[in-house]
PDB file of N, CA and C in Angstrom:
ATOM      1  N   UNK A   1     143.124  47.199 132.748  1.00  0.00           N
ATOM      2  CA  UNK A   1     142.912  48.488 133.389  1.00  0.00           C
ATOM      3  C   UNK A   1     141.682  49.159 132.765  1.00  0.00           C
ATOM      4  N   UNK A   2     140.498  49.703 133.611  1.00  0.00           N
ATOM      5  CA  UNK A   2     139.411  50.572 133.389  1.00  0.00           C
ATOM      6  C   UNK A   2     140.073  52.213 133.422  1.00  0.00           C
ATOM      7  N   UNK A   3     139.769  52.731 132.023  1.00  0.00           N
ATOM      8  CA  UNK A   3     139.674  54.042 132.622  1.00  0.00           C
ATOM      9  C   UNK A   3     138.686  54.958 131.648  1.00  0.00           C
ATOM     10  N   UNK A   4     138.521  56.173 132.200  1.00  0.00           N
ATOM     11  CA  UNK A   4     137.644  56.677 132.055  1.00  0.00           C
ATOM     12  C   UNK A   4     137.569  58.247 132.105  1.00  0.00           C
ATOM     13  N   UNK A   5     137.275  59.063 131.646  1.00  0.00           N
ATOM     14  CA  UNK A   5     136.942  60.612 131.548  1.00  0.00           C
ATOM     15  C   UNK A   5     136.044  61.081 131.906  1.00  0.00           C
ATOM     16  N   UNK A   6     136.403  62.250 133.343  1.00  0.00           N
ATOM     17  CA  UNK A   6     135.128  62.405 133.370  1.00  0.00           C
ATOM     18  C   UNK A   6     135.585  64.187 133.218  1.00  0.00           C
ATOM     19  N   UNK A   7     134.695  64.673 132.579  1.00  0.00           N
ATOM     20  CA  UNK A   7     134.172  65.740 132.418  1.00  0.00           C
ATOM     21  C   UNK A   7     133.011  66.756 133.177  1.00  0.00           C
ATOM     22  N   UNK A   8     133.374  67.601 133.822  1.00  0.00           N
ATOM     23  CA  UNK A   8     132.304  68.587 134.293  1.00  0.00           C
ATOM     24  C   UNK A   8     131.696  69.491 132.919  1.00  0.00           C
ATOM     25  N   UNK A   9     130.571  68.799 132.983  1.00  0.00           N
ATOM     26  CA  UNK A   9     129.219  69.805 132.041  1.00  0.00           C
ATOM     27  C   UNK A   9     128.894  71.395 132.338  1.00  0.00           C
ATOM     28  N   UNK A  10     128.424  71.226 133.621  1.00  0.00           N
ATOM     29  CA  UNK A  10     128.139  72.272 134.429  1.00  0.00           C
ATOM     30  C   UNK A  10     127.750  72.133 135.897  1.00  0.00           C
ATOM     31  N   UNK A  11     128.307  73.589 136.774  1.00  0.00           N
ATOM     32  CA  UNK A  11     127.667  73.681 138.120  1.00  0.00           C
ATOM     33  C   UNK A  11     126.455  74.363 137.882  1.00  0.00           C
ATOM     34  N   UNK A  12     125.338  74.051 138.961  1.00  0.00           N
ATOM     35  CA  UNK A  12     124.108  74.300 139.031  1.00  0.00           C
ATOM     36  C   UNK A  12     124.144  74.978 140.593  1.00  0.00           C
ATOM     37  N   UNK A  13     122.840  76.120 139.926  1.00  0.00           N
ATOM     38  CA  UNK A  13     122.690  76.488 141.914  1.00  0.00           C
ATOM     39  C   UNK A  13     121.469  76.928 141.713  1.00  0.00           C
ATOM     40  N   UNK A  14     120.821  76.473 142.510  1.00  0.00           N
ATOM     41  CA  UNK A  14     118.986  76.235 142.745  1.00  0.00           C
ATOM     42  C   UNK A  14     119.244  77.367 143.704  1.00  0.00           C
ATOM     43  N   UNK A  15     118.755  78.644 143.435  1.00  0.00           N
ATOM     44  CA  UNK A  15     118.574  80.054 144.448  1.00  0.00           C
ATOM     45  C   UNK A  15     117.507  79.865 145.097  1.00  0.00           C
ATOM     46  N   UNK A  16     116.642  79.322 144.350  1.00  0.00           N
ATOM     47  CA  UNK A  16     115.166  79.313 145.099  1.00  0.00           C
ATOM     48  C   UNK A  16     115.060  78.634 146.142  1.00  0.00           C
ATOM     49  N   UNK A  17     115.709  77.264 145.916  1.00  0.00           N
ATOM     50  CA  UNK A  17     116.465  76.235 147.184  1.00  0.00           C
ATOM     51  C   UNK A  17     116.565  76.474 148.343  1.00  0.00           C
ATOM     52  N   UNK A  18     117.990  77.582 148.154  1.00  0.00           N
ATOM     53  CA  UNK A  18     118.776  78.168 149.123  1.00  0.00           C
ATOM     54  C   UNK A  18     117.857  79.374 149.541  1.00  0.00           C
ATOM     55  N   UNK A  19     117.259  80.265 148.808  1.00  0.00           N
ATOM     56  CA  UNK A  19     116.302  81.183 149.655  1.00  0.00           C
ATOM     57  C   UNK A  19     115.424  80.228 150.450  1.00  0.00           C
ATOM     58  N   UNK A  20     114.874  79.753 150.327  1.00  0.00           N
ATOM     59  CA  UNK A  20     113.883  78.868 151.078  1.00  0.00           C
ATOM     60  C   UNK A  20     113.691  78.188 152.309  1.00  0.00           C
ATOM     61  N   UNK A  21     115.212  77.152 152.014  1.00  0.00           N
ATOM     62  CA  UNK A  21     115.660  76.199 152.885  1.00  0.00           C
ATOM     63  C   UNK A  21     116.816  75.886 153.393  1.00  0.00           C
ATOM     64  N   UNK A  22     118.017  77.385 152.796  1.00  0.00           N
ATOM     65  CA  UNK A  22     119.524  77.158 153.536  1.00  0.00           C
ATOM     66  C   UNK A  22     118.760  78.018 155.127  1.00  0.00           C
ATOM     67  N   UNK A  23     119.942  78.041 155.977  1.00  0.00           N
ATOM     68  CA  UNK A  23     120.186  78.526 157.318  1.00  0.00           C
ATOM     69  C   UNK A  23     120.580  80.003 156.769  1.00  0.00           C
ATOM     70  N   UNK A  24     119.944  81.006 157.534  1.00  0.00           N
ATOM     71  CA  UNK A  24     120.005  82.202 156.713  1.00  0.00           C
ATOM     72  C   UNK A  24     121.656  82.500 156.482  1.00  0.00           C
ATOM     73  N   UNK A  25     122.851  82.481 157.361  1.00  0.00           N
ATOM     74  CA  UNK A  25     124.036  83.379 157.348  1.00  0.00           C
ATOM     75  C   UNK A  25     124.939  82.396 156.557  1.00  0.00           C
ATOM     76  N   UNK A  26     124.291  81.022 156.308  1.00  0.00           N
ATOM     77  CA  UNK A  26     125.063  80.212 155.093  1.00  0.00           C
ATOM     78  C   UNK A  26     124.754  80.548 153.731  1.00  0.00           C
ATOM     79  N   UNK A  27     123.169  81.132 153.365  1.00  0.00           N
ATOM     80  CA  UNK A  27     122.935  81.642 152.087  1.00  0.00           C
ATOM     81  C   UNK A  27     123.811  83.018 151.627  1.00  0.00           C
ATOM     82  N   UNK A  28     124.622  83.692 152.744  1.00  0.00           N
ATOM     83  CA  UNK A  28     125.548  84.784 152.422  1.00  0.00           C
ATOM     84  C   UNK A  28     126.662  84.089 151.182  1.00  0.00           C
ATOM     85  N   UNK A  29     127.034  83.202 151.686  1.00  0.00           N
ATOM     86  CA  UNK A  29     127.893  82.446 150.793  1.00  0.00           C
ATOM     87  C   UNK A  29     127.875  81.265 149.413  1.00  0.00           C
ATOM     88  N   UNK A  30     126.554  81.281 149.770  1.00  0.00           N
ATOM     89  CA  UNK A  30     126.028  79.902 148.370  1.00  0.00           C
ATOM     90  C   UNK A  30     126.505  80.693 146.950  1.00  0.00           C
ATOM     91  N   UNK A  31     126.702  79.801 146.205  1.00  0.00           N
ATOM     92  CA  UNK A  31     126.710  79.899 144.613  1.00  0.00           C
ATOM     93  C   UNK A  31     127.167  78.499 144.472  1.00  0.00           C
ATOM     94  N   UNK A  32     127.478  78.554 142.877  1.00  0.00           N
ATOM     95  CA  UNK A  32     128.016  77.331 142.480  1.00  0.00           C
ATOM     96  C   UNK A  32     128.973  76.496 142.772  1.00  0.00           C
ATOM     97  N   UNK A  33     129.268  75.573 143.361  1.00  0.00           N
ATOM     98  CA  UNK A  33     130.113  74.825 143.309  1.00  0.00           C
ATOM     99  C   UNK A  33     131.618  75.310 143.376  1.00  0.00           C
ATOM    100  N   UNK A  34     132.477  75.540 144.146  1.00  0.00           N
ATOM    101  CA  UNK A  34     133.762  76.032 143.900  1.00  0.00           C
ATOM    102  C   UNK A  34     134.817  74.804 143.926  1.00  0.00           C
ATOM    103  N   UNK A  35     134.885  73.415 144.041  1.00  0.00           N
ATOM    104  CA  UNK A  35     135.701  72.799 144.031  1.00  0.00           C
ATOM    105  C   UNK A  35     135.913  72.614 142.153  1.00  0.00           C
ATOM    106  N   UNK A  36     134.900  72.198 141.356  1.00  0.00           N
ATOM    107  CA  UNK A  36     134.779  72.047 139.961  1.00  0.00           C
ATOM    108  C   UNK A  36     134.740  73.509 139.187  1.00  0.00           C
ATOM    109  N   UNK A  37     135.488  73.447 137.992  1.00  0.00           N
ATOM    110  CA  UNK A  37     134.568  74.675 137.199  1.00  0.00           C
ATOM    111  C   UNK A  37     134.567  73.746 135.635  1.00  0.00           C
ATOM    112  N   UNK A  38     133.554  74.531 135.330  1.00  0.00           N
ATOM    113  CA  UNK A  38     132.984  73.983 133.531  1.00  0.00           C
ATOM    114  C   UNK A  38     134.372  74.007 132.692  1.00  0.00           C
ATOM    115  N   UNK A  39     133.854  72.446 132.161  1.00  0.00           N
ATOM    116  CA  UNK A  39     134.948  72.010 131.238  1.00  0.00           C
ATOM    117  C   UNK A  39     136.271  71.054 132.141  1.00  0.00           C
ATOM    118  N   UNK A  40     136.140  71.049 133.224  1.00  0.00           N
ATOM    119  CA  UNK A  40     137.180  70.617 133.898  1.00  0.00           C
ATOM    120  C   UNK A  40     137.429  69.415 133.388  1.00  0.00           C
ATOM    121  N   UNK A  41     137.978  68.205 133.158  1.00  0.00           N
ATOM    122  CA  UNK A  41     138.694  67.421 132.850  1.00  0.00           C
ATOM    123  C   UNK A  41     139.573  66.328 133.644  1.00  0.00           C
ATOM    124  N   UNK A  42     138.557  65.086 134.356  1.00  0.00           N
ATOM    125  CA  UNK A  42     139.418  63.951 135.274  1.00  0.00           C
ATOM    126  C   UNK A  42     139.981  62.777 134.260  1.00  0.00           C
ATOM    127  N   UNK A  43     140.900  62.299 133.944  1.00  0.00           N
ATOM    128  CA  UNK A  43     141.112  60.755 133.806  1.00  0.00           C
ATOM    129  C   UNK A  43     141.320  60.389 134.769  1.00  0.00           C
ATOM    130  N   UNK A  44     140.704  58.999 134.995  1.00  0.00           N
ATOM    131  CA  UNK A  44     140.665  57.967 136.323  1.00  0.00           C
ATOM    132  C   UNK A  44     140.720  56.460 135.698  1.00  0.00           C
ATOM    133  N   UNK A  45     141.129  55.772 136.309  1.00  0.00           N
ATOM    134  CA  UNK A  45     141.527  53.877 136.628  1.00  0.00           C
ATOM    135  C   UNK A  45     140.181  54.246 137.969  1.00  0.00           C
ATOM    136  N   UNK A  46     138.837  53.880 137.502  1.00  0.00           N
ATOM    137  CA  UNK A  46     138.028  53.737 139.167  1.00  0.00           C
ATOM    138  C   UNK A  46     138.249  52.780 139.761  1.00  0.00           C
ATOM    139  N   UNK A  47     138.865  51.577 139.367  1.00  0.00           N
ATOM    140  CA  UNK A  47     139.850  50.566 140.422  1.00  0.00           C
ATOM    141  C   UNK A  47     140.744  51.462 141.239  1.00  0.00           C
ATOM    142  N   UNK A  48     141.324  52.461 141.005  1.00  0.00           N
ATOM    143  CA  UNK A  48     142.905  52.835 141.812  1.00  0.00           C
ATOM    144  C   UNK A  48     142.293  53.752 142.785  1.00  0.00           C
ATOM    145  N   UNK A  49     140.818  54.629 142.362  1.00  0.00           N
ATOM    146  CA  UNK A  49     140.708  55.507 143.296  1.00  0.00           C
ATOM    147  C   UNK A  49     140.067  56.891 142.890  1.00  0.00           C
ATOM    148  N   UNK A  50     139.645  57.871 143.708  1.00  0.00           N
ATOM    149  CA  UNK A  50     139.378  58.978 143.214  1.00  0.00           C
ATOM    150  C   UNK A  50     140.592  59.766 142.796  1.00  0.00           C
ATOM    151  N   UNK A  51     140.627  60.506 141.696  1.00  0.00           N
ATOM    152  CA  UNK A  51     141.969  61.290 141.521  1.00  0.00           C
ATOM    153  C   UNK A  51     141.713  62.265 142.113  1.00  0.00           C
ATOM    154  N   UNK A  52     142.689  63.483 141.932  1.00  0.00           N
ATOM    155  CA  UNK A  52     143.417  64.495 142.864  1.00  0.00           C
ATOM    156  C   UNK A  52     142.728  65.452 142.623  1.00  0.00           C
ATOM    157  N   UNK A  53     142.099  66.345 143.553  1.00  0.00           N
ATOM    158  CA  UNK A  53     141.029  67.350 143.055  1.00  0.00           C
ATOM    159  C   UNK A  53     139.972  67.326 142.939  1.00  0.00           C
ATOM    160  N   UNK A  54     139.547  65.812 143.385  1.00  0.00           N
ATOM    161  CA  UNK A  54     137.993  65.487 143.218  1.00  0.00           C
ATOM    162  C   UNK A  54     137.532  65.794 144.198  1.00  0.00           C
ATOM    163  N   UNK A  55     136.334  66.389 144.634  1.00  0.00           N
ATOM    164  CA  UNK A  55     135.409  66.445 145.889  1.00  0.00           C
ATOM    165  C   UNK A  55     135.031  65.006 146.291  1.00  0.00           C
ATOM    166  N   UNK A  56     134.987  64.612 147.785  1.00  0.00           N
ATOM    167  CA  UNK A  56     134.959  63.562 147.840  1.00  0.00           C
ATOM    168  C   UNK A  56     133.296  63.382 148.181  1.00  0.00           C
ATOM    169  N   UNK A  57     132.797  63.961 148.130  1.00  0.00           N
ATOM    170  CA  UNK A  57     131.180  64.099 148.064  1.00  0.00           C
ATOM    171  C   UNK A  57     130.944  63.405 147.048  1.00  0.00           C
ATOM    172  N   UNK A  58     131.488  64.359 145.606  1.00  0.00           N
ATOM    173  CA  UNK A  58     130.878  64.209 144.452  1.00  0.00           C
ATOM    174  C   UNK A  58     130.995  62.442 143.836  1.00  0.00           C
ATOM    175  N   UNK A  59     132.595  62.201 144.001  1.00  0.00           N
ATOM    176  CA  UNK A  59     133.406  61.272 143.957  1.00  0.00           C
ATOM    177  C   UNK A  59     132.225  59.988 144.623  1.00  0.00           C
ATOM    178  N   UNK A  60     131.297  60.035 145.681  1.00  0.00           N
ATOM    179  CA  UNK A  60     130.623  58.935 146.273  1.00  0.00           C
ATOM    180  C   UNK A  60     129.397  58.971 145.963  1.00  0.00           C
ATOM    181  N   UNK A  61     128.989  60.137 145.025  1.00  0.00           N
ATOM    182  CA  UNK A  61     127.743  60.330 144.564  1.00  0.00           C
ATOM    183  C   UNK A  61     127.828  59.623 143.307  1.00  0.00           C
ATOM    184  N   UNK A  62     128.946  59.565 142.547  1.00  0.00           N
ATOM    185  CA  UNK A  62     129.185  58.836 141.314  1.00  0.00           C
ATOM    186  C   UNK A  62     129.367  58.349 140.947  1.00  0.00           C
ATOM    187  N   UNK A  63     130.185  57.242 141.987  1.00  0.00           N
ATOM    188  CA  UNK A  63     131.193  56.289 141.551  1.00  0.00           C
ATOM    189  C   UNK A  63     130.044  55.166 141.469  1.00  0.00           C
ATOM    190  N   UNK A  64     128.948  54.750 141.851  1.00  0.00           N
ATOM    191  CA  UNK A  64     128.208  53.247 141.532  1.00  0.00           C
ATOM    192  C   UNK A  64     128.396  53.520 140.206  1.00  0.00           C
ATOM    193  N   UNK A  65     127.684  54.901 139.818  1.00  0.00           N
ATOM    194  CA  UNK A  65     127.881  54.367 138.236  1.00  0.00           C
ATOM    195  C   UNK A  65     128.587  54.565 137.329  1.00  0.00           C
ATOM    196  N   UNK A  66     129.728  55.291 137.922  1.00  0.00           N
ATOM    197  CA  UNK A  66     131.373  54.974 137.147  1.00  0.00           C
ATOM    198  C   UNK A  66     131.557  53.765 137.198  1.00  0.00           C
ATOM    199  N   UNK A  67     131.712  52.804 138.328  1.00  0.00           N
ATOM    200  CA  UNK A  67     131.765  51.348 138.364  1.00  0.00           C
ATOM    201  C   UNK A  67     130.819  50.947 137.632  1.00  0.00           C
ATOM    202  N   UNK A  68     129.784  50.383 137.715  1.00  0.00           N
ATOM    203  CA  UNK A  68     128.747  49.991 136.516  1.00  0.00           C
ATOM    204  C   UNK A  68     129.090  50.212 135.319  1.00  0.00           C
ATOM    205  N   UNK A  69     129.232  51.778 134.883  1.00  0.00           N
ATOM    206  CA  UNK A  69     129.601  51.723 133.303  1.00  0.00           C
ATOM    207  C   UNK A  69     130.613  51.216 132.862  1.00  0.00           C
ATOM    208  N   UNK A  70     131.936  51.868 133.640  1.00  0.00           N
ATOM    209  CA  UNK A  70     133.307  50.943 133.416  1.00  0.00           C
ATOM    210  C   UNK A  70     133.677  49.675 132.929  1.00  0.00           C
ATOM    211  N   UNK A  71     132.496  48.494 133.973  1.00  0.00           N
ATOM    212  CA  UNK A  71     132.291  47.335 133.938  1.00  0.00           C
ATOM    213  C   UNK A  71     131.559  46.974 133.012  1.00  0.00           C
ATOM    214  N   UNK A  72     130.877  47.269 131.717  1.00  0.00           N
ATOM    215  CA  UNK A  72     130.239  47.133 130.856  1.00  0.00           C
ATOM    216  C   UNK A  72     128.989  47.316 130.777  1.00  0.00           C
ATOM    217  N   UNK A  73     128.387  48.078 132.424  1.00  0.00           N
ATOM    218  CA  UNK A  73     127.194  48.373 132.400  1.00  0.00           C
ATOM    219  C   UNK A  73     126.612  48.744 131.008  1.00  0.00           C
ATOM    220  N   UNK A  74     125.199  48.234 130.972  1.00  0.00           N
ATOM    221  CA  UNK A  74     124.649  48.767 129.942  1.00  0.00           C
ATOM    222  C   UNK A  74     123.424  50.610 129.711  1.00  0.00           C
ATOM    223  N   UNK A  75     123.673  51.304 129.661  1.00  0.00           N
ATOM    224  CA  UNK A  75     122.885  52.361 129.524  1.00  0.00           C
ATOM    225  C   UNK A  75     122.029  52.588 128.043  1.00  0.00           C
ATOM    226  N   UNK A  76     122.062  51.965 127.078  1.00  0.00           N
ATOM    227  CA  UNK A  76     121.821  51.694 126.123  1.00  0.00           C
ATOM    228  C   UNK A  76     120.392  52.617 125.846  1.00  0.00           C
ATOM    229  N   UNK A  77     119.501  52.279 126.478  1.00  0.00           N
ATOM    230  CA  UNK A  77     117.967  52.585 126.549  1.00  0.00           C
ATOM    231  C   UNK A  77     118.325  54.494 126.639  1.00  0.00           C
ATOM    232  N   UNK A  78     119.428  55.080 127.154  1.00  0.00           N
ATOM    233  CA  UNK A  78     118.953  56.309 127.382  1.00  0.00           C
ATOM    234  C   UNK A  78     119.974  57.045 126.624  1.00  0.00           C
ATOM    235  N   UNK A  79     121.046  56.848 125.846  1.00  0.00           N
ATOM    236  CA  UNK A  79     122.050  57.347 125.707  1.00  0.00           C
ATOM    237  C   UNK A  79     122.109  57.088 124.291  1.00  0.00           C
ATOM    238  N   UNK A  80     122.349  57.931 123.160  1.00  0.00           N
ATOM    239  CA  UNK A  80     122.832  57.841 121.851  1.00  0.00           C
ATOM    240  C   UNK A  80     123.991  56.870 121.763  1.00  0.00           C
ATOM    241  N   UNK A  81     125.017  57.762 122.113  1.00  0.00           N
ATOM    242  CA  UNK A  81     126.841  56.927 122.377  1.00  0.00           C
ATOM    243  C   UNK A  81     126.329  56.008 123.536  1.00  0.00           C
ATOM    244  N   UNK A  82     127.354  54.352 123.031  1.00  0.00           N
ATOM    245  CA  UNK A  82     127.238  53.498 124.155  1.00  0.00           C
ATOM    246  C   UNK A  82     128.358  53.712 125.536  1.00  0.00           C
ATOM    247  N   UNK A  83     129.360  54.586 124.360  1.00  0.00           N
ATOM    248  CA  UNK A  83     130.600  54.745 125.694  1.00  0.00           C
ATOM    249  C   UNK A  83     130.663  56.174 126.670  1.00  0.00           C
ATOM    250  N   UNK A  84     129.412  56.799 127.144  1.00  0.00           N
ATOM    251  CA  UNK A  84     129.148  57.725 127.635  1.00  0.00           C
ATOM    252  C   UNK A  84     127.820  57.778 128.206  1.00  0.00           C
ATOM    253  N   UNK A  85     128.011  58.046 129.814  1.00  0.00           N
ATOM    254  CA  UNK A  85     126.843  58.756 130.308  1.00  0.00           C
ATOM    255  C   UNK A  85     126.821  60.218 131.185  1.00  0.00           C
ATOM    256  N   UNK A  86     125.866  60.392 131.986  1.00  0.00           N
ATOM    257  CA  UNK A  86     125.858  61.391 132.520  1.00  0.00           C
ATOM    258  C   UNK A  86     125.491  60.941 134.248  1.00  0.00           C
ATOM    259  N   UNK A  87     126.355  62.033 134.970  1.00  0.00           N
ATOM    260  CA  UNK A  87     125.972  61.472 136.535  1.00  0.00           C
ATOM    261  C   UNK A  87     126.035  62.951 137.328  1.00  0.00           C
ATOM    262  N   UNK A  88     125.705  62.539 138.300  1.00  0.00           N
ATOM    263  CA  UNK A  88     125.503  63.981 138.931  1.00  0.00           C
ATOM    264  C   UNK A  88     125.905  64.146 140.764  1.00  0.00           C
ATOM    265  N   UNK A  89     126.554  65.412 141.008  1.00  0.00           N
ATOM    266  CA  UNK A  89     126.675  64.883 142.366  1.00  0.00           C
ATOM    267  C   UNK A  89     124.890  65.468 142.903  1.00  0.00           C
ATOM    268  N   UNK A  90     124.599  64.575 144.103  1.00  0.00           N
ATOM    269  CA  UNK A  90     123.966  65.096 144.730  1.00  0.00           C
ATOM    270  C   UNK A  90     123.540  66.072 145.329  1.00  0.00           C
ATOM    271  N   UNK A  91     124.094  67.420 145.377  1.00  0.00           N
ATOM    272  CA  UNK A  91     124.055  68.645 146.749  1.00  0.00           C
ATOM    273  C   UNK A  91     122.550  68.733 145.443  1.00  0.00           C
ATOM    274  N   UNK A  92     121.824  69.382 146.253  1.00  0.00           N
ATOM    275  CA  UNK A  92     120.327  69.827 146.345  1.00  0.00           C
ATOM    276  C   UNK A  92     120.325  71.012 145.270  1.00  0.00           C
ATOM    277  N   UNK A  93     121.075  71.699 146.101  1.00  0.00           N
ATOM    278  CA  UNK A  93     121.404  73.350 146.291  1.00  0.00           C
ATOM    279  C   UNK A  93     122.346  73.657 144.824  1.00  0.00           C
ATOM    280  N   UNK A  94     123.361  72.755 144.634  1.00  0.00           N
ATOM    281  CA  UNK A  94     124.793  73.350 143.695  1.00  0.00           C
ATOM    282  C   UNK A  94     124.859  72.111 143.419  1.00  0.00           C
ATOM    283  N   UNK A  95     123.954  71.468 142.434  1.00  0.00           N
ATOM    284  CA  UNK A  95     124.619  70.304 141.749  1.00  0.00           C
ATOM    285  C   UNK A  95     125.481  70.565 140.822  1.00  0.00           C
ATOM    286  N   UNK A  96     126.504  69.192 140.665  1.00  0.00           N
ATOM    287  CA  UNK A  96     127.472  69.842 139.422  1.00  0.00           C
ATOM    288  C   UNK A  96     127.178  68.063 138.573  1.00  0.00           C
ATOM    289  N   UNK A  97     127.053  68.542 137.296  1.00  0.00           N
ATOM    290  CA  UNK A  97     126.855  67.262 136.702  1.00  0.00           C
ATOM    291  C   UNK A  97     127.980  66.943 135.744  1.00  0.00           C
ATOM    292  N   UNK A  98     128.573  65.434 134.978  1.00  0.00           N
ATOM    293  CA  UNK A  98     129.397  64.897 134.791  1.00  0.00           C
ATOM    294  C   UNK A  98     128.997  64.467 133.400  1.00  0.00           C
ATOM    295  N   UNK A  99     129.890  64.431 132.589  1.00  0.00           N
ATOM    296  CA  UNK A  99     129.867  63.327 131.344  1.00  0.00           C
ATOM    297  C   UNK A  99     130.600  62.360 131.773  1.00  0.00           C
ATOM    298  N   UNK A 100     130.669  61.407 131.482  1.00  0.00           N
ATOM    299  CA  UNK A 100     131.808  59.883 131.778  1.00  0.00           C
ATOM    300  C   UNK A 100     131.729  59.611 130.848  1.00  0.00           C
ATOM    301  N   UNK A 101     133.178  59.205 130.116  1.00  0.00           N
ATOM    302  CA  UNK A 101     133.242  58.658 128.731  1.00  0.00           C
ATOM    303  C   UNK A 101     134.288  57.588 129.100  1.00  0.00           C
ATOM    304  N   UNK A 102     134.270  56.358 128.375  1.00  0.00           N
ATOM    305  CA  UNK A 102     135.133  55.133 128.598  1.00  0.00           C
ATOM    306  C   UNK A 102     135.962  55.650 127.815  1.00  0.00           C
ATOM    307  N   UNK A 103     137.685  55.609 128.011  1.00  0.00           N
ATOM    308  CA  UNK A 103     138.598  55.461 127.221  1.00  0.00           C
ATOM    309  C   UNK A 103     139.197  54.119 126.968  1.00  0.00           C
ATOM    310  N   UNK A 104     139.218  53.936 125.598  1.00  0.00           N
ATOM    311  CA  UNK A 104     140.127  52.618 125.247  1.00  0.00           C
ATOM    312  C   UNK A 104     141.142  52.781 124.577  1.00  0.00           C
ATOM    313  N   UNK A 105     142.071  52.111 124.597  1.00  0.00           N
ATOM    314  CA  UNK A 105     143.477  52.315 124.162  1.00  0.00           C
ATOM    315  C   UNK A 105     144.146  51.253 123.504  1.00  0.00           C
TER     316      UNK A 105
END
């Protein structure tokens, strides 16, 4: 069994973004990220699936390289710790970025 921790670092919200390039009566509502908040806390098996509470956005923005690392990917070249990286969901506007740490047991 793979599993793994993932941790929310922080939500991000690019204002300048959203002034710029949201649809005006959707920028009424932008800010950060409301499915995650800082510090949040997933354990996952990424064989079994996304767990409960995950955005499924974020969840497909991340998982190549939850799989990759899980699997012994190597990140070596960018990362101090070998059993931790960093991933990020995609939105433009309100990224929210991730620690992933391998748990072994």
């Amino acid at each position: 069994m793979i599993k793994c921790r993932i941790t929310v670092l922080r939500r991000g919200f690019n204002a300048d973004f959203v002034d710029e390039y949201v649809e005006t009566e959707r920028k009424k509502t932008l800010g950060p990220c409301t499915v995650f908040h800082d510090g949040q806390v997933f354990e996952v098996d990424p064989l079994v699936g996304m767990p409960e509470g995950f955005c499924t956005w974020a969840w497909d923005d991340i998982y190549k390289s939850l799989m990759g690392f899980a699997a012994d990917g190597n990140w070596g070249q960018w990362y101090e710790r070998k059993d931790l990286i960093i991933a990020c969901c995609t939105d433009g506007t309100r990224p929210v970025y991730f620690k992933i740490e391998k748990i072994t047991e």
